[in-house]
N, C-alpha and C. Protein backbone atom coordinates (compact mmCIF):
# COMPACT_ATOMS: atom_id res chain seq x y z
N UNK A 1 99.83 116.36 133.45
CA UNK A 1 100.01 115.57 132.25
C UNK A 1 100.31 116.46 131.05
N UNK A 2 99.68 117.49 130.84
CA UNK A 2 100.55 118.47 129.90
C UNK A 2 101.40 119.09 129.99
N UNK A 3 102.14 119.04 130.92
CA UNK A 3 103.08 119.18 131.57
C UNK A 3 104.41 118.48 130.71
N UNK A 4 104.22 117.52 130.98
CA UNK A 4 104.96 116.51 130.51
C UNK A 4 104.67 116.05 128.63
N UNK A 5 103.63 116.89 128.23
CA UNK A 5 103.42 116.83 126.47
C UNK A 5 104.07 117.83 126.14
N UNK A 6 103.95 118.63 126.76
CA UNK A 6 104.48 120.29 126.42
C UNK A 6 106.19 120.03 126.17
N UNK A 7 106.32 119.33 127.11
CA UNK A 7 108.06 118.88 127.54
C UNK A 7 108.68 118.25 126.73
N UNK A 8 107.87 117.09 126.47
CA UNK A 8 108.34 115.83 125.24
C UNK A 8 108.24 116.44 123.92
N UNK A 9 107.17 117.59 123.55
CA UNK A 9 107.31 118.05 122.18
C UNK A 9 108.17 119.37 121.83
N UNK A 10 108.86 119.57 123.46
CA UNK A 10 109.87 120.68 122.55
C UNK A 10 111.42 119.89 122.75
N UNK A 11 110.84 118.51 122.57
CA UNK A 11 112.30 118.13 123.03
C UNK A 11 113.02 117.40 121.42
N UNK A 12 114.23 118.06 120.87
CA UNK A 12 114.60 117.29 119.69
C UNK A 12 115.31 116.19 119.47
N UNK A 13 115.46 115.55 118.26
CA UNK A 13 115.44 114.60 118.17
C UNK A 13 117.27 114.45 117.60
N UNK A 14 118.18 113.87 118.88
CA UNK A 14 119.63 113.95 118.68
C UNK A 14 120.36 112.65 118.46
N UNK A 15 121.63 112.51 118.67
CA UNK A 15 122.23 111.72 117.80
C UNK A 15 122.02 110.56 119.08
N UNK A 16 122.36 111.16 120.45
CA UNK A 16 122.18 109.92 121.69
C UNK A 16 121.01 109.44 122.15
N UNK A 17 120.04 109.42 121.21
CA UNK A 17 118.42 109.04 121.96
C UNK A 17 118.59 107.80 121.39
N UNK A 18 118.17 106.89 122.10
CA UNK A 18 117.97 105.62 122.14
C UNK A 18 116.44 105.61 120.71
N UNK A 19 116.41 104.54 120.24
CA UNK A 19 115.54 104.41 118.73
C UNK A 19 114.05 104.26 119.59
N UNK A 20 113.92 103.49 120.38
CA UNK A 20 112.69 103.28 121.77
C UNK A 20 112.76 104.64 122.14
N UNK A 21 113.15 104.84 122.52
CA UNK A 21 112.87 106.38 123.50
C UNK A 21 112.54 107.59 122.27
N UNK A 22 112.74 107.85 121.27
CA UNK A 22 111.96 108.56 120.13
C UNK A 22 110.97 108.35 120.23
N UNK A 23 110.60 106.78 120.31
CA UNK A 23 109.13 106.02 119.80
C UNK A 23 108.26 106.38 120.74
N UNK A 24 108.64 106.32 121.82
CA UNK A 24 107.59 106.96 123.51
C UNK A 24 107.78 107.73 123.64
N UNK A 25 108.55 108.55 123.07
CA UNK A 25 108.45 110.57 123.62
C UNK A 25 107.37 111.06 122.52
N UNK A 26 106.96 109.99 121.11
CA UNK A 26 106.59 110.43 119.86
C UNK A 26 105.17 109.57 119.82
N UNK A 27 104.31 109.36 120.53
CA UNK A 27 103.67 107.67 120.41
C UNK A 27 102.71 108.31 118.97
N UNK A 28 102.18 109.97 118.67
CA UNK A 28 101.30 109.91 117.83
C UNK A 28 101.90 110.06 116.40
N UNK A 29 103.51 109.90 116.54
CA UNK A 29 104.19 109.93 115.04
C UNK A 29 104.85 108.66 115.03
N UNK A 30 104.83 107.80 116.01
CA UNK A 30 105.79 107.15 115.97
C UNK A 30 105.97 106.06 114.80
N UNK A 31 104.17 105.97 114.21
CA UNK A 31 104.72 105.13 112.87
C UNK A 31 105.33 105.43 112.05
N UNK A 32 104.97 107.14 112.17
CA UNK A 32 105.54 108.11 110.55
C UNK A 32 106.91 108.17 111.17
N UNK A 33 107.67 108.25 112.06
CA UNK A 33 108.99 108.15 112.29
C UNK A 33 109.59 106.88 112.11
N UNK A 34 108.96 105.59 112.26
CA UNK A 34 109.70 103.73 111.68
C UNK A 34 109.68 104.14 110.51
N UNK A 35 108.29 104.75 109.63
CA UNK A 35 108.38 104.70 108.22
C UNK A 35 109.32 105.63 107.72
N UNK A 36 110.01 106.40 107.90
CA UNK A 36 110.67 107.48 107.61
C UNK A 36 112.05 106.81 107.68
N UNK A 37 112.28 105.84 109.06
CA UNK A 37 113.66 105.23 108.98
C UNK A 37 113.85 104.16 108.35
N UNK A 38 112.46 103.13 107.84
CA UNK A 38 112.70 102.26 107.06
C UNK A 38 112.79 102.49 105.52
N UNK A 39 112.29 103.51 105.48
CA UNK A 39 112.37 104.07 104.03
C UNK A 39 114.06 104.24 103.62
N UNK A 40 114.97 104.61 104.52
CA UNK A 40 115.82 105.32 105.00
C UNK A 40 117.22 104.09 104.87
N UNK A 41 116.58 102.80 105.10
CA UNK A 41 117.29 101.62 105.69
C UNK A 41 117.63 101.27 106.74
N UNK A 42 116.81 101.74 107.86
CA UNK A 42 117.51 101.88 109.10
C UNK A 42 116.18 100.85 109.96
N UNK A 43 116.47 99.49 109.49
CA UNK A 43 115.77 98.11 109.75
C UNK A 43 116.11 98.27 111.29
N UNK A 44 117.12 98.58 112.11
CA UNK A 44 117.24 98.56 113.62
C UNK A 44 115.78 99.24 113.99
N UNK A 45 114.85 100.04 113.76
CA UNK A 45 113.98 100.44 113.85
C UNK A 45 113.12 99.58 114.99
N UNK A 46 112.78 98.16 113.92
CA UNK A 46 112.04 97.58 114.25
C UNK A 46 112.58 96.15 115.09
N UNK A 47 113.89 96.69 115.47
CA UNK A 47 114.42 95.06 115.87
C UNK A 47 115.15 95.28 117.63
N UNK A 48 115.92 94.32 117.96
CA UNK A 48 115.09 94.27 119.70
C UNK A 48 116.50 95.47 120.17
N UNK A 49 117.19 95.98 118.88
CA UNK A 49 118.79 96.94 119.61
C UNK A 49 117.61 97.93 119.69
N UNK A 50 116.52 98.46 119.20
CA UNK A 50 115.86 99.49 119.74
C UNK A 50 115.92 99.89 120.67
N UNK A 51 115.97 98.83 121.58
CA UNK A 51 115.94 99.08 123.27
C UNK A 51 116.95 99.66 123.59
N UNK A 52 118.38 99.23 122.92
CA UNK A 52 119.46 99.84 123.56
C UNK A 52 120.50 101.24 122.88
N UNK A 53 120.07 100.73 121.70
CA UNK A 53 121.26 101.54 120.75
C UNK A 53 120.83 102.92 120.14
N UNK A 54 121.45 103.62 120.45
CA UNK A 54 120.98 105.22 119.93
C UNK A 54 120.87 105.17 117.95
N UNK A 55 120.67 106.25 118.16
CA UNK A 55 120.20 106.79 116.49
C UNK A 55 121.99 106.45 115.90
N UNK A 56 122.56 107.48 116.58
CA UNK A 56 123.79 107.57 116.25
C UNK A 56 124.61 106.34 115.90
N UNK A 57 124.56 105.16 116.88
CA UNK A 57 125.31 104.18 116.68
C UNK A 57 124.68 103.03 115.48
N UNK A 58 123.03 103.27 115.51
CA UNK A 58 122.30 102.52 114.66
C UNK A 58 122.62 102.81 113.25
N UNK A 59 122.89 104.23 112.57
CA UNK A 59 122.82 104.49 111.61
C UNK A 59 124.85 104.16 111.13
N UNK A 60 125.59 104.55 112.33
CA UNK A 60 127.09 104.07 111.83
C UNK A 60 127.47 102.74 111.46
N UNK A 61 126.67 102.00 112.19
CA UNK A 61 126.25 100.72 111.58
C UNK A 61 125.83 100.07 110.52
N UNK A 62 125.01 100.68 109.99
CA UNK A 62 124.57 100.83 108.65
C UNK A 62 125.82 101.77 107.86
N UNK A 63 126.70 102.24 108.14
CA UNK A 63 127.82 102.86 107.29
C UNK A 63 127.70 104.25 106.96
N UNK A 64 126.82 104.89 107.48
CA UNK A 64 126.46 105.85 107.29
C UNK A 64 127.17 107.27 107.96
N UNK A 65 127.78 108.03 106.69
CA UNK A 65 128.49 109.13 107.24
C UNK A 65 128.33 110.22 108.34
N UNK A 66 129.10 110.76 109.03
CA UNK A 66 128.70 112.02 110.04
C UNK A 66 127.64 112.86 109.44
N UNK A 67 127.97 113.21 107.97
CA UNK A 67 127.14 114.52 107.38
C UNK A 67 125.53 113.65 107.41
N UNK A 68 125.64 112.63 106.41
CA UNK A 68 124.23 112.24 106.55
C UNK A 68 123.53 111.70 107.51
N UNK A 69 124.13 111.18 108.77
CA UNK A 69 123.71 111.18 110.28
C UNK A 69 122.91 112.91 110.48
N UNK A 70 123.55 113.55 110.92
CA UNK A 70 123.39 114.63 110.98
C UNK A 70 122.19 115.54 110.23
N UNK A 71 121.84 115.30 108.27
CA UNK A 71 121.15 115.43 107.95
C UNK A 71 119.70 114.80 108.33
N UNK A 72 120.05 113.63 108.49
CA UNK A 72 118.61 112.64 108.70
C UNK A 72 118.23 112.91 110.29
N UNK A 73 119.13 113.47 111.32
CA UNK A 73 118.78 113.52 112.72
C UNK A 73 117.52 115.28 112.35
N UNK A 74 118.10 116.07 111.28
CA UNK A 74 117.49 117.58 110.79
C UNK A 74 116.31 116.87 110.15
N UNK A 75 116.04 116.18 109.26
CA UNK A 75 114.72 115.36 109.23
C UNK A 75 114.00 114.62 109.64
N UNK A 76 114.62 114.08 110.43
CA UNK A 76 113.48 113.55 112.01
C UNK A 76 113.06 114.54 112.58
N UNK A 77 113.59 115.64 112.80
CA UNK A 77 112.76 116.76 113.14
C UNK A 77 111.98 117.78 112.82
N UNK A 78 111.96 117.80 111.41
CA UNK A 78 111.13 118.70 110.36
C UNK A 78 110.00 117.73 110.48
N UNK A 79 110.17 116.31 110.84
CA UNK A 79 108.74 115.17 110.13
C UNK A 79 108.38 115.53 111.76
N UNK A 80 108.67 115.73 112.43
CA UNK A 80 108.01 116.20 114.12
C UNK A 80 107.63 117.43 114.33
N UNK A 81 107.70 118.43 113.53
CA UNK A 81 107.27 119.20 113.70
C UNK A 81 106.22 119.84 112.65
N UNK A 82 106.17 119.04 111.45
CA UNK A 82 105.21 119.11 110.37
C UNK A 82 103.97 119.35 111.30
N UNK A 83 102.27 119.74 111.02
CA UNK A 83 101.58 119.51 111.24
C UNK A 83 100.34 118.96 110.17
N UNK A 84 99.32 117.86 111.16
CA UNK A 84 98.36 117.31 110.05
C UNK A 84 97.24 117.64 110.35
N UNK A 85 96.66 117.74 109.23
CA UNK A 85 95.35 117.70 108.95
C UNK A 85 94.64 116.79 109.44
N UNK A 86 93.98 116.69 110.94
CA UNK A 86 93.01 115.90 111.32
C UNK A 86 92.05 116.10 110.56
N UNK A 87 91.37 116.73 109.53
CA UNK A 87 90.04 116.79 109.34
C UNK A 87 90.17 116.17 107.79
N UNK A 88 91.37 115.74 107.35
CA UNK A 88 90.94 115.42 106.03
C UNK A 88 92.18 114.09 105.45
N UNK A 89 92.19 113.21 104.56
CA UNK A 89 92.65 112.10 104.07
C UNK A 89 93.43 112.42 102.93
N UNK A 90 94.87 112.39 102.56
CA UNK A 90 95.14 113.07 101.93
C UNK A 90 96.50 111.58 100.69
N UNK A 91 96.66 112.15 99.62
CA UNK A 91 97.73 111.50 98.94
C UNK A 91 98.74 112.19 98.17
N UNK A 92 99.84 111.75 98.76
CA UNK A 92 101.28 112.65 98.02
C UNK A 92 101.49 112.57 96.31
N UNK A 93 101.97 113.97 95.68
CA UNK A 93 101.90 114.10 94.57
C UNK A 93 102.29 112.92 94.16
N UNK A 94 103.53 112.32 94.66
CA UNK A 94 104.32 111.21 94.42
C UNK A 94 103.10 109.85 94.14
N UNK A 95 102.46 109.44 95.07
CA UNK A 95 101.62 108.23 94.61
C UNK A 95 100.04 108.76 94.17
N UNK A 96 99.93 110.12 94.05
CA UNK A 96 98.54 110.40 93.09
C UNK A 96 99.23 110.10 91.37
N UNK A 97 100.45 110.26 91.26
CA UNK A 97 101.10 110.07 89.85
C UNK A 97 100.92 108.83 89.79
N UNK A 98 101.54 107.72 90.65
CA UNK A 98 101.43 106.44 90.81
C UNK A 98 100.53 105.76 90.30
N UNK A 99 99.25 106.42 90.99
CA UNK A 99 98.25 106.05 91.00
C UNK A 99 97.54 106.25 89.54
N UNK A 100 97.54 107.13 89.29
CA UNK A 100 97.16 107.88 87.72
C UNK A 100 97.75 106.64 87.07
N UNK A 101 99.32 106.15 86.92
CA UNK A 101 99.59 105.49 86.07
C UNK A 101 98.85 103.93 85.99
N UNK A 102 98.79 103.98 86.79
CA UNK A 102 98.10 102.32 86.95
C UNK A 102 96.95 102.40 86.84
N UNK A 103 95.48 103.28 87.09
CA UNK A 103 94.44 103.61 86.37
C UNK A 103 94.53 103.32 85.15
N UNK A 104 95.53 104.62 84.32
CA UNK A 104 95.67 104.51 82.70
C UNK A 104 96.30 103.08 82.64
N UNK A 105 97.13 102.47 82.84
CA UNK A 105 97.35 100.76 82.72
C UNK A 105 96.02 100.12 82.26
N UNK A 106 95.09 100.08 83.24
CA UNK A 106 93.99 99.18 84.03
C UNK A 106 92.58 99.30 83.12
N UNK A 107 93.18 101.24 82.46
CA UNK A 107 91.71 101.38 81.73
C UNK A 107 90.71 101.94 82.64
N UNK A 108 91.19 102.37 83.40
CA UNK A 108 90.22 102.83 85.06
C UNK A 108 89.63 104.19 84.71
N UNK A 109 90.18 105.05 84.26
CA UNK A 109 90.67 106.76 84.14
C UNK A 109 89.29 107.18 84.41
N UNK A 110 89.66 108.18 85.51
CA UNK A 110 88.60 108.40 86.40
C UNK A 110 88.24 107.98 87.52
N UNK A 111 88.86 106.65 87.80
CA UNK A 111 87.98 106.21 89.00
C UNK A 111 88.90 106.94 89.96
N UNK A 112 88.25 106.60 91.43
CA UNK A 112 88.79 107.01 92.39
C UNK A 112 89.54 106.26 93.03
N UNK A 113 90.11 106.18 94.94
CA UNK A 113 90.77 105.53 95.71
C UNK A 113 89.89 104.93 96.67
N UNK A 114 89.85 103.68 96.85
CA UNK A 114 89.02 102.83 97.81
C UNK A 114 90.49 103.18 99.03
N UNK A 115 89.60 103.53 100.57
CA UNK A 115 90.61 103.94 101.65
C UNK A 115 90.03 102.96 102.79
N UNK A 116 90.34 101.92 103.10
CA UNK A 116 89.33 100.94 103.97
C UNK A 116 90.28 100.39 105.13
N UNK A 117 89.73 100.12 106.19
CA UNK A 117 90.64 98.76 106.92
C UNK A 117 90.22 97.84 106.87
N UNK A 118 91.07 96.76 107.22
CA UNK A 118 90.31 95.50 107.82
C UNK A 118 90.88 94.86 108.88
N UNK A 119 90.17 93.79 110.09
CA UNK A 119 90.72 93.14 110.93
C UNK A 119 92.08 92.55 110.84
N UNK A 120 92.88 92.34 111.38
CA UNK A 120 94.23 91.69 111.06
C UNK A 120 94.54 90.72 112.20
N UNK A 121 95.54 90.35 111.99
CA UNK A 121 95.92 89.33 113.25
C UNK A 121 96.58 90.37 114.53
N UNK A 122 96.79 89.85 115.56
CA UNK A 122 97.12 90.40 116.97
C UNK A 122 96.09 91.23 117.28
N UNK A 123 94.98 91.60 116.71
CA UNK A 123 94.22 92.45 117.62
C UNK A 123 94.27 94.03 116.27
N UNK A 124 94.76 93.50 115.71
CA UNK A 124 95.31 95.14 115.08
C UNK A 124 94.17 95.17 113.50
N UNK A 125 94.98 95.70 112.62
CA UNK A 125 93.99 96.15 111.53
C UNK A 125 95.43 96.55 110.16
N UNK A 126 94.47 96.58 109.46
CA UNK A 126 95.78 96.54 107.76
C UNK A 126 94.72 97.38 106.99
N UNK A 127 95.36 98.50 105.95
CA UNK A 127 95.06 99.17 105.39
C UNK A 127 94.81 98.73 103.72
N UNK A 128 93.43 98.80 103.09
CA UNK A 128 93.52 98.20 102.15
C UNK A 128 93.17 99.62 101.39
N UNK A 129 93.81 99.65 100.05
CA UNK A 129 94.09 100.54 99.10
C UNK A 129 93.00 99.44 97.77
N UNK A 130 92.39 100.05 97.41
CA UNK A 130 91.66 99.55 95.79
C UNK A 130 91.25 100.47 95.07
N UNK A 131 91.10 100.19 93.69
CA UNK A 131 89.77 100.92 93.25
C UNK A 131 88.63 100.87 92.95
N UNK A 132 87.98 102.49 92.77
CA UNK A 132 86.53 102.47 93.37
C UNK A 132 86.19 102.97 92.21
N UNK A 133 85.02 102.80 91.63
CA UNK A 133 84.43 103.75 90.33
C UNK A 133 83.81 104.72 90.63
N UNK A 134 83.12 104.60 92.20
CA UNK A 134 82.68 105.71 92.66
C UNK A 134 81.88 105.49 93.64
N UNK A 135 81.92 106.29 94.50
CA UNK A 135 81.44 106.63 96.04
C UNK A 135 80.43 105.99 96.04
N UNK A 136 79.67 105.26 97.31
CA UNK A 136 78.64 104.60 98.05
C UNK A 136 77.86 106.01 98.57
N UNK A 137 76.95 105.08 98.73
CA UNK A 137 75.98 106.21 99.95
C UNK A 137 76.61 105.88 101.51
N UNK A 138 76.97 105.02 101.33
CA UNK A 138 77.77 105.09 103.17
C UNK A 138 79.54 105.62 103.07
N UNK A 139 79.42 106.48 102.07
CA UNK A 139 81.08 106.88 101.82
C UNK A 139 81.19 108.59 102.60
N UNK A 140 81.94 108.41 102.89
CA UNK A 140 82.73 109.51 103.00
C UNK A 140 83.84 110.06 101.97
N UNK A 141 83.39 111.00 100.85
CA UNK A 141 84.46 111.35 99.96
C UNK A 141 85.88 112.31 100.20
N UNK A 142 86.85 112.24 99.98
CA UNK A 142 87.87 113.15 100.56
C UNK A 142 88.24 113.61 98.66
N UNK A 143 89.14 114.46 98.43
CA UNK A 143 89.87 114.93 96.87
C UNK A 143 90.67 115.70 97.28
N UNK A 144 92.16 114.53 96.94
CA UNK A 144 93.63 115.32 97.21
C UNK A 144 94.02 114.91 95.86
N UNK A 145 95.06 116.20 95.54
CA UNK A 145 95.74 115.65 94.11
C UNK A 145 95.11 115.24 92.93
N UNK A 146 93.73 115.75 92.92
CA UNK A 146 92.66 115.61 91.86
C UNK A 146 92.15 113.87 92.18
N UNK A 147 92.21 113.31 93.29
CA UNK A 147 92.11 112.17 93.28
C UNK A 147 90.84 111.98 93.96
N UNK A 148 89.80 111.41 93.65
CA UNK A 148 88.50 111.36 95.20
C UNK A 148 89.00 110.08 95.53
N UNK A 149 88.91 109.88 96.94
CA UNK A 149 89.79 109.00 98.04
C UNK A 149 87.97 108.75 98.51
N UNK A 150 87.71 107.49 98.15
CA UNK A 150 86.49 106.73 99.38
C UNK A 150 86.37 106.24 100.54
N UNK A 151 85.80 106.53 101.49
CA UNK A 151 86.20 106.17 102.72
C UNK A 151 84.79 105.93 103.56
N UNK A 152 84.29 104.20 104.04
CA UNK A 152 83.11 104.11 104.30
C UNK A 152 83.32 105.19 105.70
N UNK A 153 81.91 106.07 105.93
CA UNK A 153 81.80 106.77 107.24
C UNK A 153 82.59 106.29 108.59
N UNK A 154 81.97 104.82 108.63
CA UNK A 154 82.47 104.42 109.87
C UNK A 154 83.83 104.26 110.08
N UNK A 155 84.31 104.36 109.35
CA UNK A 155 86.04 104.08 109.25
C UNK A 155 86.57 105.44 109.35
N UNK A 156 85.94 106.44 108.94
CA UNK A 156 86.69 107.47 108.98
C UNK A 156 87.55 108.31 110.48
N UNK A 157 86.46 108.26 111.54
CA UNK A 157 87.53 108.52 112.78
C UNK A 157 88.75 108.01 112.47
N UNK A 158 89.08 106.32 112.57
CA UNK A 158 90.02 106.47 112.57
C UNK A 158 91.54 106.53 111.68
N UNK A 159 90.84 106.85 110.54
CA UNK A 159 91.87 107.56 109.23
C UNK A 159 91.98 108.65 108.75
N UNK A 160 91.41 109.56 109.61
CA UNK A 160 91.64 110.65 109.42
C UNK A 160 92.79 111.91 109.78
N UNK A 161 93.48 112.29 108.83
CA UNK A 161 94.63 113.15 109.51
C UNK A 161 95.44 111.65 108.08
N UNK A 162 95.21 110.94 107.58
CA UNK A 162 96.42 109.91 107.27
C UNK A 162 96.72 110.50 105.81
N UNK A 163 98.06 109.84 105.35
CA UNK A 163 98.47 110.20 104.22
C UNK A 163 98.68 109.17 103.54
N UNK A 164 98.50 108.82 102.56
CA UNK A 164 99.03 108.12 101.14
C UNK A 164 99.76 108.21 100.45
N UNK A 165 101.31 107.52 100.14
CA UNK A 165 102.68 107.85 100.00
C UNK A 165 102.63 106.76 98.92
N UNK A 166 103.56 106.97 97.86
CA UNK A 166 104.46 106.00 97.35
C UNK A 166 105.90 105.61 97.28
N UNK A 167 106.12 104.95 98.02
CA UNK A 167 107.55 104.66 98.01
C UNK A 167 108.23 103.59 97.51
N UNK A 168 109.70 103.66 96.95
CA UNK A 168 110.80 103.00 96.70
C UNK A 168 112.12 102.76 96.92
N UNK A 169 112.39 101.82 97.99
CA UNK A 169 113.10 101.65 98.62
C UNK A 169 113.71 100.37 98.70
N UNK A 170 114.71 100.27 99.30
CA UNK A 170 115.46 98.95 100.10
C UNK A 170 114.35 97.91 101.17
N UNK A 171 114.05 98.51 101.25
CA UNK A 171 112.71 97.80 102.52
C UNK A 171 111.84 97.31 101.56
N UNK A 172 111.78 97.83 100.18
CA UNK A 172 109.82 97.89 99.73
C UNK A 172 109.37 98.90 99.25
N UNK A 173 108.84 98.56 97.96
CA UNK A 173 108.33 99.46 97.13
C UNK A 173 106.49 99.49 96.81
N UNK A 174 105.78 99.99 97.25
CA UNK A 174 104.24 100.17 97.39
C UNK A 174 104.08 101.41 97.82
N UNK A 175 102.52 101.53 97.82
CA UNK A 175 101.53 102.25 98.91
C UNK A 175 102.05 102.10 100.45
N UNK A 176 102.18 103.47 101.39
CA UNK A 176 102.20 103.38 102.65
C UNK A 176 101.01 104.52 103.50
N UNK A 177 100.85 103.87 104.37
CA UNK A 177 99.94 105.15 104.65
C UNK A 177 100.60 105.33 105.79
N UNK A 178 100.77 106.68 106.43
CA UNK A 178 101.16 107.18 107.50
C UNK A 178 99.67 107.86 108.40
N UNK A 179 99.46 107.36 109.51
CA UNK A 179 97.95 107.53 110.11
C UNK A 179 98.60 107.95 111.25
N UNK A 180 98.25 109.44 112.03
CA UNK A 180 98.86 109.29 113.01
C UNK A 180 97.60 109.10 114.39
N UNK A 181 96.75 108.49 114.39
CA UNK A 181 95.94 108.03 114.76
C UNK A 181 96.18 106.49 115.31
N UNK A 182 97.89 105.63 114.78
CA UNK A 182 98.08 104.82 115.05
C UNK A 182 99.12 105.13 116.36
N UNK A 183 98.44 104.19 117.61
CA UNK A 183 99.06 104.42 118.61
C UNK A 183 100.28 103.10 118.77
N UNK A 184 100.01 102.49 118.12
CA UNK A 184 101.50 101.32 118.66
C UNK A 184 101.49 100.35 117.07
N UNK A 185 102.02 99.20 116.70
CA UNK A 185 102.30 98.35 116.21
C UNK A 185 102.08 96.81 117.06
N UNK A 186 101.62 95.96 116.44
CA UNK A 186 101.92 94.60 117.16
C UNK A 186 103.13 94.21 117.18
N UNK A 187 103.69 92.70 117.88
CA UNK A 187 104.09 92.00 118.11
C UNK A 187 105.03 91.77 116.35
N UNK A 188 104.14 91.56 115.57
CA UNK A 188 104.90 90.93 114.27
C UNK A 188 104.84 92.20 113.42
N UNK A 189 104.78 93.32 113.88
CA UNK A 189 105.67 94.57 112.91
C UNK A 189 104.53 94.64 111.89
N UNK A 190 103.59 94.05 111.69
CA UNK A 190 102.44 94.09 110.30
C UNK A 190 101.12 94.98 110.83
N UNK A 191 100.91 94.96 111.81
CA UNK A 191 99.40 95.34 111.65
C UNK A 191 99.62 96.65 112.75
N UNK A 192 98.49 97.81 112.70
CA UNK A 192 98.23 98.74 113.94
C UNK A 192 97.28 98.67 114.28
N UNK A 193 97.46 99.51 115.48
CA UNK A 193 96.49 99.96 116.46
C UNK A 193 95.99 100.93 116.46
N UNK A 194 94.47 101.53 116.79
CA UNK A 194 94.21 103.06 117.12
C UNK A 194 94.40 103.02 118.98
């Protein structure tokens, strides 16, 4: 069996791989790789040509030139070969600014990041983002980006190693978290799994 991990992770990510077959050679990135292509515009991601249609033909479809095919196939593979921090909860400069601003909005200044799940439909779970004025006794504190991130204990296995992004895009503009602790997606594209 490591055999076959060893195999799948030196294998890169080219223009003829089917959008499915990334997703199962990748199962512990595979959200941070949808999120990376939906950020991207590349909605085939999540829809049923996955099964059939390579990177290559998905993205010409979308209109998208040789050069920037090519670039984005070089960043699918930098985001695969990044490594994370299992031991800690972290948020990109990008939405600790975010975040700052809407504090100062709110009148907050100071508080921290509430990092929680909750049950969802299919079996799965949804990531709730709030704020916190400050840590519980059943918290687990994390501080990225001058930010303290709350996180009740019990939740923490499985959010740990995750990141906190802000993005703006064609898809959607919010909070995303990338957890690579998530092993699949449901049925309706909304909720994960550990």
């Amino acid at each position: 069996m490591s055999t076959t991990k060893s195999s799948n992770q030196s294998q890169k990510v080219h223009r003829q791989m089917a959008i499915e077959e990334l997703f199962s050679l990748y199962p512990n990135k595979a959200k941070l790789l949808y999120d990376e292509m939906a950020k991207a515009g590349l909605n085939c991601a999540g829809c049923q040509a996955a099964a059939w249609e390579n990177l290559e033909d998905g993205m010409k479809n979308h209109g998208w030139s040789e050069e920037a095919i090519d670039q984005f196939i070089e960043h699918l593979n930098t985001v695969l070969e990044e490594k994370v921090d299992m031991t800690k909860v972290s948020i990109t400069k990008n939405a600790a600014q975010k975040y700052l601003q809407i504090l100062d909005e709110e009148g907050k200044h100071g508080w921290g990041l509430r990092f929680d799940i909750e049950s969802a439909g299919c079996s799965g779970f949804d990531y709730v983002l709030d704020y916190s004025e400050s840590a519980g006794p059943e918290d687990t504190v994390f501080t990225s980006q001058e930010i303290e991130i709350h996180v009740k204990t019990d939740v923490v296995p499985e959010i740990l190693g995750s990141e906190i992004d802000y993005v703006e895009g064609p898809t959607g503009t919010g909070f995303r978290v990338s957890n690579p602790n998530v092993k699949s997606g449901c049925g309706c594209g909304k909720n994960n799994c550990c």
